[in-house]
C-alpha atoms as a PDB file:
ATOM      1  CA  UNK A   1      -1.629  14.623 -10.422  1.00  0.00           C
ATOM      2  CA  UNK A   2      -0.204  11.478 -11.318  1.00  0.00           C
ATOM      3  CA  UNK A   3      -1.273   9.770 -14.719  1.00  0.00           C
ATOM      4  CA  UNK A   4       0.383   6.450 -16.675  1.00  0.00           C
ATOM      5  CA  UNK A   5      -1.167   5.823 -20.247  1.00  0.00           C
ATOM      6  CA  UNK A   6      -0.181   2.491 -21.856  1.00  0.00           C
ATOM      7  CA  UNK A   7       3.301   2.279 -19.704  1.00  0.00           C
ATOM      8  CA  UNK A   8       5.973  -0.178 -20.768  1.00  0.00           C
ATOM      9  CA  UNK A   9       9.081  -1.500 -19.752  1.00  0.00           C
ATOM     10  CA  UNK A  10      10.581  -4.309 -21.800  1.00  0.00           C
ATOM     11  CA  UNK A  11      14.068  -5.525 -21.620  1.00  0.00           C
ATOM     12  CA  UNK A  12      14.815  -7.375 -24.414  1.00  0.00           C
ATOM     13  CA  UNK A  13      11.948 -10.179 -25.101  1.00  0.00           C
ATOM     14  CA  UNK A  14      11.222  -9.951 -21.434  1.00  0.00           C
ATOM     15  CA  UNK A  15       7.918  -7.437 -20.719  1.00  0.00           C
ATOM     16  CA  UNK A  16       8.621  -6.218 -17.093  1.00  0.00           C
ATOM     17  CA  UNK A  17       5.350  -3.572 -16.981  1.00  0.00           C
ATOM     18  CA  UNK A  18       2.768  -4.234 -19.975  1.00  0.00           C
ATOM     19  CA  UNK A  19       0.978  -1.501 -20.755  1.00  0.00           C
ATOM     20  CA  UNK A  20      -0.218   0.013 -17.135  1.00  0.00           C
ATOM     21  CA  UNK A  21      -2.839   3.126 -16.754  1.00  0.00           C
ATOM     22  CA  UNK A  22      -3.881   4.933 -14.337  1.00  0.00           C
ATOM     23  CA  UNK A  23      -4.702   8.035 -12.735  1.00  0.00           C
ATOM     24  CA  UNK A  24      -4.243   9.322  -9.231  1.00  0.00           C
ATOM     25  CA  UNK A  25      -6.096  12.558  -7.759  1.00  0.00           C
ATOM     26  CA  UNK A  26      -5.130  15.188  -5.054  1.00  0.00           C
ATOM     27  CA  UNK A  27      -5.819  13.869  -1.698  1.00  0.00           C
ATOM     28  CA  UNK A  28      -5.771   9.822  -2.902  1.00  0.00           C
ATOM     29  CA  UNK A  29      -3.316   6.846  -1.953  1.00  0.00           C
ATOM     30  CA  UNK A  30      -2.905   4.638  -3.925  1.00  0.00           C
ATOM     31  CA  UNK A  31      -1.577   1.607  -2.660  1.00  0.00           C
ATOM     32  CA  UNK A  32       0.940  -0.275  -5.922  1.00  0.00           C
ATOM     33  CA  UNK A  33       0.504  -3.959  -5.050  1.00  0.00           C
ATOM     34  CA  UNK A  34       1.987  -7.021  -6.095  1.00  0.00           C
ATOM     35  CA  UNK A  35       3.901 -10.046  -5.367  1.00  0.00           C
ATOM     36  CA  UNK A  36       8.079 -10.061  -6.102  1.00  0.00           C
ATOM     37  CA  UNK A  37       9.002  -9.242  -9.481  1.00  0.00           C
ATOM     38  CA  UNK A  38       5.567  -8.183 -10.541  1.00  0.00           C
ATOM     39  CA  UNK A  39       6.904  -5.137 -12.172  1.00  0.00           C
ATOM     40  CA  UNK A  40       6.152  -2.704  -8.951  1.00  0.00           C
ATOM     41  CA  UNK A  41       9.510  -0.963  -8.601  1.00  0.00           C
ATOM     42  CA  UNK A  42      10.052  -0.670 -12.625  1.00  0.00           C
ATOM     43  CA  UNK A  43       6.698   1.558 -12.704  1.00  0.00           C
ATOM     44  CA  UNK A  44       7.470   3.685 -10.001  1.00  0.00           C
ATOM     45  CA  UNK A  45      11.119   4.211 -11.409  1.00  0.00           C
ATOM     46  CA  UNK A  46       9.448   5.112 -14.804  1.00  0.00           C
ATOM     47  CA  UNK A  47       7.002   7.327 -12.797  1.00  0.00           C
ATOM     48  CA  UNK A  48      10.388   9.158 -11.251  1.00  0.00           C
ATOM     49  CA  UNK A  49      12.019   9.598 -13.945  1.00  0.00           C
ATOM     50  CA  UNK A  50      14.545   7.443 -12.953  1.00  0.00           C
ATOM     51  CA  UNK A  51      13.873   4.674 -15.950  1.00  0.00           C
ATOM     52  CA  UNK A  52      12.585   5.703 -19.622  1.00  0.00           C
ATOM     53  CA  UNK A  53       9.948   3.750 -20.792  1.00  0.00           C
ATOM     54  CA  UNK A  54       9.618   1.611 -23.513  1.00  0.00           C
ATOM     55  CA  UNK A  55       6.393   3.256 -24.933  1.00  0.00           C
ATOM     56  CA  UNK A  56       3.341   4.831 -22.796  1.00  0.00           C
ATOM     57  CA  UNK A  57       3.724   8.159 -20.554  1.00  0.00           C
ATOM     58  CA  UNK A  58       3.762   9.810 -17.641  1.00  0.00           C
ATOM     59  CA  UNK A  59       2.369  12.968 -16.272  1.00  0.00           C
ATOM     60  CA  UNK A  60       3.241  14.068 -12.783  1.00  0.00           C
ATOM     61  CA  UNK A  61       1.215  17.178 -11.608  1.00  0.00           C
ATOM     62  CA  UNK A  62       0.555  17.698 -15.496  1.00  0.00           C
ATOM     63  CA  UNK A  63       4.177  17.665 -16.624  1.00  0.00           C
ATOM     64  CA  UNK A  64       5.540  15.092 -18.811  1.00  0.00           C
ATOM     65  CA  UNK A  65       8.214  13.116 -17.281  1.00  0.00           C
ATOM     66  CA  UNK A  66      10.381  12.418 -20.249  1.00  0.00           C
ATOM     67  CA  UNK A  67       9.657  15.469 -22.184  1.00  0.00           C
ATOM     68  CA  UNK A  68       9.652  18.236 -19.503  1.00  0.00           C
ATOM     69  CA  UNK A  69      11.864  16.186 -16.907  1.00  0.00           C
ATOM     70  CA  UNK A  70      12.674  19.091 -14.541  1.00  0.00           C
ATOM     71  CA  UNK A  71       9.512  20.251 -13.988  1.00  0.00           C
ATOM     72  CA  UNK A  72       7.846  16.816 -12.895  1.00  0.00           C
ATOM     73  CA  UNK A  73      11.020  16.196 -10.944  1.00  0.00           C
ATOM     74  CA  UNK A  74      10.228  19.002  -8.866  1.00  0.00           C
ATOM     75  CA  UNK A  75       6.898  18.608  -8.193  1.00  0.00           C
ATOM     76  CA  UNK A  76       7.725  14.963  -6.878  1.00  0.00           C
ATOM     77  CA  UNK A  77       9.537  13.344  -3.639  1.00  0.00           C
ATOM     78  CA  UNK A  78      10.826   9.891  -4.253  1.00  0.00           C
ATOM     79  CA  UNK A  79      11.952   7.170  -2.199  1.00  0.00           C
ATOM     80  CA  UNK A  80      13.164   4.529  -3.931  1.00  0.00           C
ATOM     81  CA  UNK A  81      13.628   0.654  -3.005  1.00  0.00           C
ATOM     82  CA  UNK A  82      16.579   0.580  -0.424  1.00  0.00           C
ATOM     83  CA  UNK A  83      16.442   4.159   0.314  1.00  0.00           C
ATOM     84  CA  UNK A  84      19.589   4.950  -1.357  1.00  0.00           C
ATOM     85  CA  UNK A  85      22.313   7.327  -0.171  1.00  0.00           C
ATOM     86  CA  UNK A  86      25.924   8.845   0.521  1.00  0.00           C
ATOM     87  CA  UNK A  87      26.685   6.468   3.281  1.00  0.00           C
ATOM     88  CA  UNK A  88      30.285   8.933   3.279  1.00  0.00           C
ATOM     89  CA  UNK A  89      27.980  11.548   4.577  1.00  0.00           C
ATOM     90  CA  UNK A  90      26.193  11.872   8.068  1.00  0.00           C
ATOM     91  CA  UNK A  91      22.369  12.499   8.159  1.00  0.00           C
ATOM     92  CA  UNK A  92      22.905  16.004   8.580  1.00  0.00           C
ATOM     93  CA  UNK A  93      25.469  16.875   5.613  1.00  0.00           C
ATOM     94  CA  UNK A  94      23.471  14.478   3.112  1.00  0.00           C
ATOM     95  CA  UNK A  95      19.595  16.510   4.210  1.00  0.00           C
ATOM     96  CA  UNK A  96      21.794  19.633   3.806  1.00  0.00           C
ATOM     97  CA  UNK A  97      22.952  18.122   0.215  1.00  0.00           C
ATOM     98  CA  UNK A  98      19.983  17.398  -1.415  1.00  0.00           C
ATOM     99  CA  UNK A  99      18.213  20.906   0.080  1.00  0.00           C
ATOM    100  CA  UNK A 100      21.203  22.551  -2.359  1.00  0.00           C
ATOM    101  CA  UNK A 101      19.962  20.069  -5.153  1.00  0.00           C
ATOM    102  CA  UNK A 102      16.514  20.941  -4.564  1.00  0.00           C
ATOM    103  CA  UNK A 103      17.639  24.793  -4.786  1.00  0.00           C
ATOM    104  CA  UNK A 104      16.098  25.691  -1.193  1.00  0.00           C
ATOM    105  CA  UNK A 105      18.245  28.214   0.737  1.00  0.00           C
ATOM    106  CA  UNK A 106      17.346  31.024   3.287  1.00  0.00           C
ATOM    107  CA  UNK A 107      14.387  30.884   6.210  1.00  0.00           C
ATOM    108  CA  UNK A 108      12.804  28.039   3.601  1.00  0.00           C
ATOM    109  CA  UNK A 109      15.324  25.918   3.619  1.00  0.00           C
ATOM    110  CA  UNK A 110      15.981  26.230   7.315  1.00  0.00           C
ATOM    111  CA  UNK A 111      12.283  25.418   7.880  1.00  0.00           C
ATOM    112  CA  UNK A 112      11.709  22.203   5.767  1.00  0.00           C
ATOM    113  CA  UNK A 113      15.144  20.755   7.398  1.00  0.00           C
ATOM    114  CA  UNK A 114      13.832  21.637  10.687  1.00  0.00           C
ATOM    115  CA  UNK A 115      10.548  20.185   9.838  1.00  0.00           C
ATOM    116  CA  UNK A 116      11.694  16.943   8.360  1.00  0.00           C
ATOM    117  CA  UNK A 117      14.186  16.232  10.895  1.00  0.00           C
ATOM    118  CA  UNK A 118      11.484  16.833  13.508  1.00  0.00           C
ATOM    119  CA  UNK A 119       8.593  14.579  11.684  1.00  0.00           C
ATOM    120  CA  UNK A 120      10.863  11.650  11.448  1.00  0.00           C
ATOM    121  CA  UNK A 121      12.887  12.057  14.690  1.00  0.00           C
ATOM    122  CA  UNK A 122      16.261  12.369  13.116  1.00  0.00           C
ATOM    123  CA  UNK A 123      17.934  14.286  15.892  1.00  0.00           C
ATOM    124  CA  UNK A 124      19.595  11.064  17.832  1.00  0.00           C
ATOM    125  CA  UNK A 125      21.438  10.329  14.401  1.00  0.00           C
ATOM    126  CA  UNK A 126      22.308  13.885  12.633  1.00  0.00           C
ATOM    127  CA  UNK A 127      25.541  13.370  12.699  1.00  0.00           C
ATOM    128  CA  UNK A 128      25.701   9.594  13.008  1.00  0.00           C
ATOM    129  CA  UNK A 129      27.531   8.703   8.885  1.00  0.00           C
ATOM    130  CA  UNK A 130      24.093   7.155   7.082  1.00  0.00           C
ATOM    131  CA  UNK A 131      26.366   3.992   6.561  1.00  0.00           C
ATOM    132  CA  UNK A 132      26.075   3.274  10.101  1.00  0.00           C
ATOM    133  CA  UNK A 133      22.513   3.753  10.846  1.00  0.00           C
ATOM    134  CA  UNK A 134      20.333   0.833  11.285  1.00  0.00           C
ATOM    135  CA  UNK A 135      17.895   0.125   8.324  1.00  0.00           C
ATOM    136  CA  UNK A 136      14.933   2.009   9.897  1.00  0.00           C
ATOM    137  CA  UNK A 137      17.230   5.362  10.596  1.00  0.00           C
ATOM    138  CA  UNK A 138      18.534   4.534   6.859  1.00  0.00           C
ATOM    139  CA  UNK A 139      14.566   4.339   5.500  1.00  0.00           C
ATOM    140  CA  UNK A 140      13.871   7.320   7.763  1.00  0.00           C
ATOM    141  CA  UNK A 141      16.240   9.267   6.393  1.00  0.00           C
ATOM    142  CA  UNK A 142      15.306   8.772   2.880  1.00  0.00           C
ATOM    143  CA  UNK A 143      12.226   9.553   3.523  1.00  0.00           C
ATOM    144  CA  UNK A 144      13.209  12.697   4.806  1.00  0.00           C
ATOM    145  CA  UNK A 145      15.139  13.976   1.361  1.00  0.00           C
ATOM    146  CA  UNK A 146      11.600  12.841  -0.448  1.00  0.00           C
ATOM    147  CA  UNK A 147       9.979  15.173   1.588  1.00  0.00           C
ATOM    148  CA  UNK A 148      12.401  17.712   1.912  1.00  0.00           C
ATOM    149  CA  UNK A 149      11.179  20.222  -1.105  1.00  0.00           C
ATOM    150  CA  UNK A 150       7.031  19.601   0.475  1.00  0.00           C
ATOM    151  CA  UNK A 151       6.166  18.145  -3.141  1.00  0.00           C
ATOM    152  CA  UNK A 152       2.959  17.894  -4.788  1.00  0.00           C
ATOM    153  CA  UNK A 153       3.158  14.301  -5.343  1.00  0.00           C
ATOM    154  CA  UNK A 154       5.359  11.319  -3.720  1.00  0.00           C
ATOM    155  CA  UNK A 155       6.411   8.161  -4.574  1.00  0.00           C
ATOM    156  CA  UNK A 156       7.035   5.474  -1.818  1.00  0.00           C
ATOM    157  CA  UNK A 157       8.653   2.054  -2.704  1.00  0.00           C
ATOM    158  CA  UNK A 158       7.912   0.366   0.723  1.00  0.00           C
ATOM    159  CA  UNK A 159       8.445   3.006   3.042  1.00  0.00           C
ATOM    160  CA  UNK A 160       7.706   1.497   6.050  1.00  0.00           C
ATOM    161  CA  UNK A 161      10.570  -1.468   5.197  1.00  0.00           C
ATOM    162  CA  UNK A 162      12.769  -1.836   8.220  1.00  0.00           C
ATOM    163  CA  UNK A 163      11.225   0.240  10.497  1.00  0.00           C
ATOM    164  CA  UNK A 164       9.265  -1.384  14.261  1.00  0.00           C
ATOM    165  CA  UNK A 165       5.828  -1.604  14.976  1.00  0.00           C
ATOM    166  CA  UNK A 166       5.907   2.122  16.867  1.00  0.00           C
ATOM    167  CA  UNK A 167       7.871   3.500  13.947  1.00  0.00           C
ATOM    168  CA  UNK A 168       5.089   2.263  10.871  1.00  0.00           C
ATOM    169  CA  UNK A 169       2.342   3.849  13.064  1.00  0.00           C
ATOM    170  CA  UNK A 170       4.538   7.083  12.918  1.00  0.00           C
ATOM    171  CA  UNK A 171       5.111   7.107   8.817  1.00  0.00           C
ATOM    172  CA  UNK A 172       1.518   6.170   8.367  1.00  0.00           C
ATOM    173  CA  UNK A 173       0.285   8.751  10.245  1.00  0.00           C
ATOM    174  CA  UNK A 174       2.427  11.341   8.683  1.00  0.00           C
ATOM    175  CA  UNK A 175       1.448   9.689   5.401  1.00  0.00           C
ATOM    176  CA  UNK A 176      -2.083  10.456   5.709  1.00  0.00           C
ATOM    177  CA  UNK A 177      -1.362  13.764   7.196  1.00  0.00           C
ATOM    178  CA  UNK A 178       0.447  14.935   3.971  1.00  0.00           C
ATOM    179  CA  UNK A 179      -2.149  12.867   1.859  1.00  0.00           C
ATOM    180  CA  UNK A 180      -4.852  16.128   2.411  1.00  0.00           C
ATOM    181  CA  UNK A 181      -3.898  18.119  -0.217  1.00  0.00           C
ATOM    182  CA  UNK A 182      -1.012  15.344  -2.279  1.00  0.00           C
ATOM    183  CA  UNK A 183      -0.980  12.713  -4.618  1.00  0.00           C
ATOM    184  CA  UNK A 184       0.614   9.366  -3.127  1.00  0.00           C
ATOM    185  CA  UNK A 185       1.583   6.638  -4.529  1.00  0.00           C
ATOM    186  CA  UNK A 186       2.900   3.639  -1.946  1.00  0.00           C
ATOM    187  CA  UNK A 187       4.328   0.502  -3.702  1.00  0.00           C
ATOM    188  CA  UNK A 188       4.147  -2.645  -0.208  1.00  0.00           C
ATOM    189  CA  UNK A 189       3.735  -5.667  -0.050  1.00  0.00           C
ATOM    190  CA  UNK A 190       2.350  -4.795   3.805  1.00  0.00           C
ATOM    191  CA  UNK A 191      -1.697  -5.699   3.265  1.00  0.00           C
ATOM    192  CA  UNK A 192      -2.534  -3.794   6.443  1.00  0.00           C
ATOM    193  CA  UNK A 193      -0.627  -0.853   5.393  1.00  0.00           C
ATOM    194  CA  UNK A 194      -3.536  -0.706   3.014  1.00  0.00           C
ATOM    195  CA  UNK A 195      -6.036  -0.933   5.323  1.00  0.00           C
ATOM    196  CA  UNK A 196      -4.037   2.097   7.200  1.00  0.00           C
ATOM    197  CA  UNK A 197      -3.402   4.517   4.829  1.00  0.00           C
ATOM    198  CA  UNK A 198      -4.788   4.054   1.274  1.00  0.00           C
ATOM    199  CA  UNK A 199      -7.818   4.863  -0.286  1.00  0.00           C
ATOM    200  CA  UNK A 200      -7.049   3.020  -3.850  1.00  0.00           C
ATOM    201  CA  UNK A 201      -5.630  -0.242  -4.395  1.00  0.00           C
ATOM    202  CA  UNK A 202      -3.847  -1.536  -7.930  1.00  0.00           C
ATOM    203  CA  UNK A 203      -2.551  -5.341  -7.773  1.00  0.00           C
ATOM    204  CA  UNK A 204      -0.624  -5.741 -11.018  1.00  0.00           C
ATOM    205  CA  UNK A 205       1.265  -9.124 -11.572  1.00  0.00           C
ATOM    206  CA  UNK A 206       3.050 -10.128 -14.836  1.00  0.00           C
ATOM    207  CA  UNK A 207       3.644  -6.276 -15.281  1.00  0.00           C
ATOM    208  CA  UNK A 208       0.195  -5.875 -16.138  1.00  0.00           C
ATOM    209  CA  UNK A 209      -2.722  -4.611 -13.989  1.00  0.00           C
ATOM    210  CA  UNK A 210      -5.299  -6.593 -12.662  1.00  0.00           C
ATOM    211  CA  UNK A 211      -7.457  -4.949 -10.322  1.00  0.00           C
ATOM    212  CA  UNK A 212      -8.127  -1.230  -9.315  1.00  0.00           C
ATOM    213  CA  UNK A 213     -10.921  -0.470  -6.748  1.00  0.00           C
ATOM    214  CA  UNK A 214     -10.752   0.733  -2.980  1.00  0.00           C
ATOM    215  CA  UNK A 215      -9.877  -1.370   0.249  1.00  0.00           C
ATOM    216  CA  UNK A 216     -13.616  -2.153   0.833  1.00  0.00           C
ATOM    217  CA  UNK A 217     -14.355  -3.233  -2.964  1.00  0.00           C
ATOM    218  CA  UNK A 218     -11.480  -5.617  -3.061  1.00  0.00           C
ATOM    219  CA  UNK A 219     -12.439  -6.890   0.817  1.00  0.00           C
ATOM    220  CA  UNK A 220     -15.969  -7.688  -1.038  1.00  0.00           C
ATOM    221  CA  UNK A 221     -14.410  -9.613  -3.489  1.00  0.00           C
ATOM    222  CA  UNK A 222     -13.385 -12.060  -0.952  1.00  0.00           C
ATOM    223  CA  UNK A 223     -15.068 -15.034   0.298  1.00  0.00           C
ATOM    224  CA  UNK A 224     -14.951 -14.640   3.620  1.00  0.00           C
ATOM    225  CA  UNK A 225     -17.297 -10.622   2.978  1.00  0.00           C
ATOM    226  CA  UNK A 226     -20.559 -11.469   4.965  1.00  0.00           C
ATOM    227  CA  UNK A 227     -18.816 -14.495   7.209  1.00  0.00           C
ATOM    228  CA  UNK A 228     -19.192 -14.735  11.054  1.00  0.00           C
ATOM    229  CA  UNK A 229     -17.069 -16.271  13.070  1.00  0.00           C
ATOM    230  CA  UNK A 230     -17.142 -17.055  16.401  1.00  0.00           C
ATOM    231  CA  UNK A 231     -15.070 -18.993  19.037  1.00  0.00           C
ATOM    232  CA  UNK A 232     -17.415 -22.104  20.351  1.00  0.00           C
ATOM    233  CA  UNK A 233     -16.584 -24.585  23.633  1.00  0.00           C
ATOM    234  CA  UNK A 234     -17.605 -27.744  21.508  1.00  0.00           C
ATOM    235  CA  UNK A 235     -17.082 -26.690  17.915  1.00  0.00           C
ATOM    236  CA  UNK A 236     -18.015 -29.954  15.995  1.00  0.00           C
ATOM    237  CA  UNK A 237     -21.212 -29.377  17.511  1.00  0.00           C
ATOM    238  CA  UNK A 238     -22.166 -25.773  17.155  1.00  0.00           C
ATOM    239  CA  UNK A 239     -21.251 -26.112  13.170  1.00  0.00           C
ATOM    240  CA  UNK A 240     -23.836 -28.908  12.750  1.00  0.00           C
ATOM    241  CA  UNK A 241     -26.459 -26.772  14.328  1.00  0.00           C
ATOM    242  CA  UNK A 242     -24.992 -23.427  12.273  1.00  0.00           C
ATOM    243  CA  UNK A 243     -25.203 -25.422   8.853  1.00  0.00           C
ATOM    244  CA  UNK A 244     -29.318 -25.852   9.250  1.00  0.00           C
ATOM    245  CA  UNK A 245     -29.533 -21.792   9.298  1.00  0.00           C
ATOM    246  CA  UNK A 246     -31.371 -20.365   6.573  1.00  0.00           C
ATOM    247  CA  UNK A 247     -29.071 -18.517   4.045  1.00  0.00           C
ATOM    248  CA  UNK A 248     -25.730 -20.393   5.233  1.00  0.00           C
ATOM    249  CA  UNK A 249     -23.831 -21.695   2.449  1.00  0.00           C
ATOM    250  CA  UNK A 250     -21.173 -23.498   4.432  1.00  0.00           C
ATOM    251  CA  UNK A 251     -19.730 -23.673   8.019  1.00  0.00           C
ATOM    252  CA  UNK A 252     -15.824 -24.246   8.778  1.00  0.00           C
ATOM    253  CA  UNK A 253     -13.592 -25.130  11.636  1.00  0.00           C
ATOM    254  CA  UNK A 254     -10.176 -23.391  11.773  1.00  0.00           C
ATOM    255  CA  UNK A 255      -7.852 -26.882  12.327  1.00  0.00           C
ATOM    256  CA  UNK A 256      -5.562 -24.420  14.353  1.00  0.00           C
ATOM    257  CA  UNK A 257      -7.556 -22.502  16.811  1.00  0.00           C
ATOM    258  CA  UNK A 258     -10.905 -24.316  16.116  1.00  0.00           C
ATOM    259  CA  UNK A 259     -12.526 -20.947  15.512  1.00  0.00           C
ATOM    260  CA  UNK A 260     -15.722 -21.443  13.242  1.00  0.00           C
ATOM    261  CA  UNK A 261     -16.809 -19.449  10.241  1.00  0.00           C
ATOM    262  CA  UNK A 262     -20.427 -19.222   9.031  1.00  0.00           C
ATOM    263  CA  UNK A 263     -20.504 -18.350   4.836  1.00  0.00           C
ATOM    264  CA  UNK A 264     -23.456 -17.093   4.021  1.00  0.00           C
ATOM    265  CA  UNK A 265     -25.512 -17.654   0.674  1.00  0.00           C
ATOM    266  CA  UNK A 266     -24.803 -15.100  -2.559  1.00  0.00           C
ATOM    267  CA  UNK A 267     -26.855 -12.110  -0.984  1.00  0.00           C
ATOM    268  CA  UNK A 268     -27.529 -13.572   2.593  1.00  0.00           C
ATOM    269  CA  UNK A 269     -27.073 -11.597   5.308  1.00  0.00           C
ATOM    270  CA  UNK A 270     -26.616 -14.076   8.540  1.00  0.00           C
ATOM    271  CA  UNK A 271     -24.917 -12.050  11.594  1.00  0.00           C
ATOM    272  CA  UNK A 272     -28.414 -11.758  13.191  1.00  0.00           C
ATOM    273  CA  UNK A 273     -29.882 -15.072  12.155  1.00  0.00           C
ATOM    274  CA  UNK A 274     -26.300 -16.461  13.529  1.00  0.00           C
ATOM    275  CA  UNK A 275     -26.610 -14.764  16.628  1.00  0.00           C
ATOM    276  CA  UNK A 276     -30.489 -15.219  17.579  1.00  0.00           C
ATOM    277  CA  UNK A 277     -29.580 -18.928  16.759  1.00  0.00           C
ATOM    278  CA  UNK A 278     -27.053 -18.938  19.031  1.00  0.00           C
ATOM    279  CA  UNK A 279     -28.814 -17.027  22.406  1.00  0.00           C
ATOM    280  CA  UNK A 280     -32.165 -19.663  21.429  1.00  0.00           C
ATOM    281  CA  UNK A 281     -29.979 -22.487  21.922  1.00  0.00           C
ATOM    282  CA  UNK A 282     -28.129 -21.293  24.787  1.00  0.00           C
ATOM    283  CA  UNK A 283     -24.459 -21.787  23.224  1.00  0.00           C
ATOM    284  CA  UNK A 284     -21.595 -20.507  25.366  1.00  0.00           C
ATOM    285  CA  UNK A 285     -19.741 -18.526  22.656  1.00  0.00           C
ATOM    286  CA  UNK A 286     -17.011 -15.364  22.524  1.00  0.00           C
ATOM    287  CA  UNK A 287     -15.569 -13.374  19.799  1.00  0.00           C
ATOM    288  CA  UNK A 288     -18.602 -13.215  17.612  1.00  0.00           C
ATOM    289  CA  UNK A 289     -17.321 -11.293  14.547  1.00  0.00           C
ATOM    290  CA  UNK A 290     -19.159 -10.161  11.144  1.00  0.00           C
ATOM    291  CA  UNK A 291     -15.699 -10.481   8.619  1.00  0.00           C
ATOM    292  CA  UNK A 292     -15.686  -7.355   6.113  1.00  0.00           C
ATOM    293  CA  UNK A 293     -12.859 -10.089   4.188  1.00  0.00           C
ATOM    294  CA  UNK A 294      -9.990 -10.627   3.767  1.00  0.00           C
ATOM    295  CA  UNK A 295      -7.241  -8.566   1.766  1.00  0.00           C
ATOM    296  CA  UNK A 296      -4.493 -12.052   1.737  1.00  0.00           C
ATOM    297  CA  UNK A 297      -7.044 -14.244   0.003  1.00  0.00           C
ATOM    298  CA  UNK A 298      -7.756 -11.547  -2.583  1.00  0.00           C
ATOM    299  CA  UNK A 299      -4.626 -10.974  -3.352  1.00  0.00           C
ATOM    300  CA  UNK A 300      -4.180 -13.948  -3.860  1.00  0.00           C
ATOM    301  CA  UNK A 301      -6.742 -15.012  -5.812  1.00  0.00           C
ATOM    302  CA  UNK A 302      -6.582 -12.081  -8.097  1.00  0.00           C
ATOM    303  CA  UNK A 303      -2.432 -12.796  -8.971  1.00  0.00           C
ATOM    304  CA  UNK A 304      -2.706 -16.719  -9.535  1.00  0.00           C
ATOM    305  CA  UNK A 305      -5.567 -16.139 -12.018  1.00  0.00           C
ATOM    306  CA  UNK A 306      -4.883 -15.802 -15.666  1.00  0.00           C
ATOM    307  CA  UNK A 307      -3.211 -12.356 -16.440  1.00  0.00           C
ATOM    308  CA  UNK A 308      -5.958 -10.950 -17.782  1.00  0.00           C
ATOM    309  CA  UNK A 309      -7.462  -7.314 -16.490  1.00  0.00           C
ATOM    310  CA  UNK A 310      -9.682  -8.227 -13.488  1.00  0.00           C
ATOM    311  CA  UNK A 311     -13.604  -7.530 -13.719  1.00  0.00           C
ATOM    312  CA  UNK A 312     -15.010  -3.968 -12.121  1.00  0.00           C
ATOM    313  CA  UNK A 313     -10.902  -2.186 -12.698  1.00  0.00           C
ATOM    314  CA  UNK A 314     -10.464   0.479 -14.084  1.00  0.00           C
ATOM    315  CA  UNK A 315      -7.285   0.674 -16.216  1.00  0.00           C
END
């Protein structure tokens, strides 16, 4: 529903997105990672419509965005960075605006307004002017008008920006609730919002892509995949006694907490051998945990390295 072939942005000698591809499927998420200024927000613009590319396309639900505009504009909701709008306008008059843009009118148009309004709990504010809203009612509200039409495919740059703790659970959940039968495409820089509602993952820095592979393939990368950890009365100790385990590469004290982590050989698998070693000895212990990894040193890893395509993507 969503395809990029060879997409590029360049502003003058500067390369903002270098040649990006990819392809996302009905019922996916994929999750647009990077750190600030890695060319994110350009590529989702292009995607939109909203920026012509330097060379490359895009095809949103089979259209081509630059050559048959209209009809990949209407198969798409967008929310862009900021969640711009006609602060002039309340929440009401601006929903009511872009449902005459979008060409909805009659019983349609009076459900998706009532539905929208409802999903993101828009009634306190209706007729509050958008320029007064706090930046959560703001982001709500633009994600309301990308919803508005009940595209095929969406675009959200950071939609959960702005909004409280109670307020992410509520766009996640209506994220993967309209994820069933959509494409989705979420640009964050939120690592558990990956974890929460995607099923892909691209990390692109440099504007180019580096990685493309699901939350548990990227968690694998990560040196911590296969680790236990455990909280320990006298630490010091317990870590001389885990290092002698067969298949333990290394063992580490947290300096902040103290918490120890066991890392086990290439191909070890040590939660049991940890834990039998541990009820032989008689070790008081809590919070014995097998790590699946860890998404931050990943990332991490993957956009420090030389910008070269990362091994096992798929672009």
């Amino acid at each position: 529903m969503i395809e990029t072939q060879q997409l590029t942005k360049r502003y003058g000698r500067f390369t903002a997105v270098d040649c990006i591809s990819f392809r996302v499927e009905p019922g996916q998420v994929l999750g647009f990672l990077g750190p600030n200024g890695a060319g994110k927000s350009t590529t989702m613009k292009m995607i939109a419509g909203f920026l012509a590319p330097t060379s490359g396309s895009v095809k949103v639900c089979g259209f081509d965005v630059q050559t048959q505009a209209i009809e990949a504009k209407r198969a798409l909701g967008y929310l862009p960075e900021g969640a711009p709008s006609y602060g002039e306008m309340n929440a009401r008059q601006f929903l009511s605006f872009v449902a005459d843009v979008r060409q909805l009118g009659g019983e349609k148009r009076r459900q998706r307004l009532d539905d929208v309004i409802g999903r993101l709990q828009l009634e306190p504010v209706l007729e509050q002017p958008i320029d007064t809203l706090s930046k959560g009612f703001r982001r709500r509200v633009g994600l309301a008008q990308a919803i508005l039409h009940d595209p095929q495919a969406l675009i959200l740059d950071e939609p959960t920006d702005g909004l409280d703790p109670n307020q992410k659970h509520e766009v996640r959940a209506l994220i993967q609730s309209m994820a069933r039968d959509r494409t989705i495409v979420i640009s964050t820089h939120i690592l558990e919002e990956v974890h929460a509602v995607c099923t892909r993952a691209v990390i692109i820095a440099g504007g180019r892509l580096l990685a493309d592979a699901t939350p548990t393939e990227l968690e694998a990368r990560s040196r911590y995949h296969g680790a236990v950890s455990l909280t320990a009365s006298n630490p010091v100790a317990v870590k001389d006694g885990l290092a002698r385990i067969d298949g333990v590469a290394a063992v580490e004290i947290d300096p902040q907490d103290g918490r120890l982590t066991a890392f086990p050989k290439s191909g070890q698998k040590i939660f049991e051998r940890v834990d039998g070693y541990l009820r032989e000895q008689k070790i008081a212990f809590s919070e014995l945990q097998l790590e699946q990894g860890r998404l931050d040193e990943v990332f991490r890893q993957i956009t420090t390295q030389p910008a070269t395509v990362a091994a096992g993507g798929r672009a």
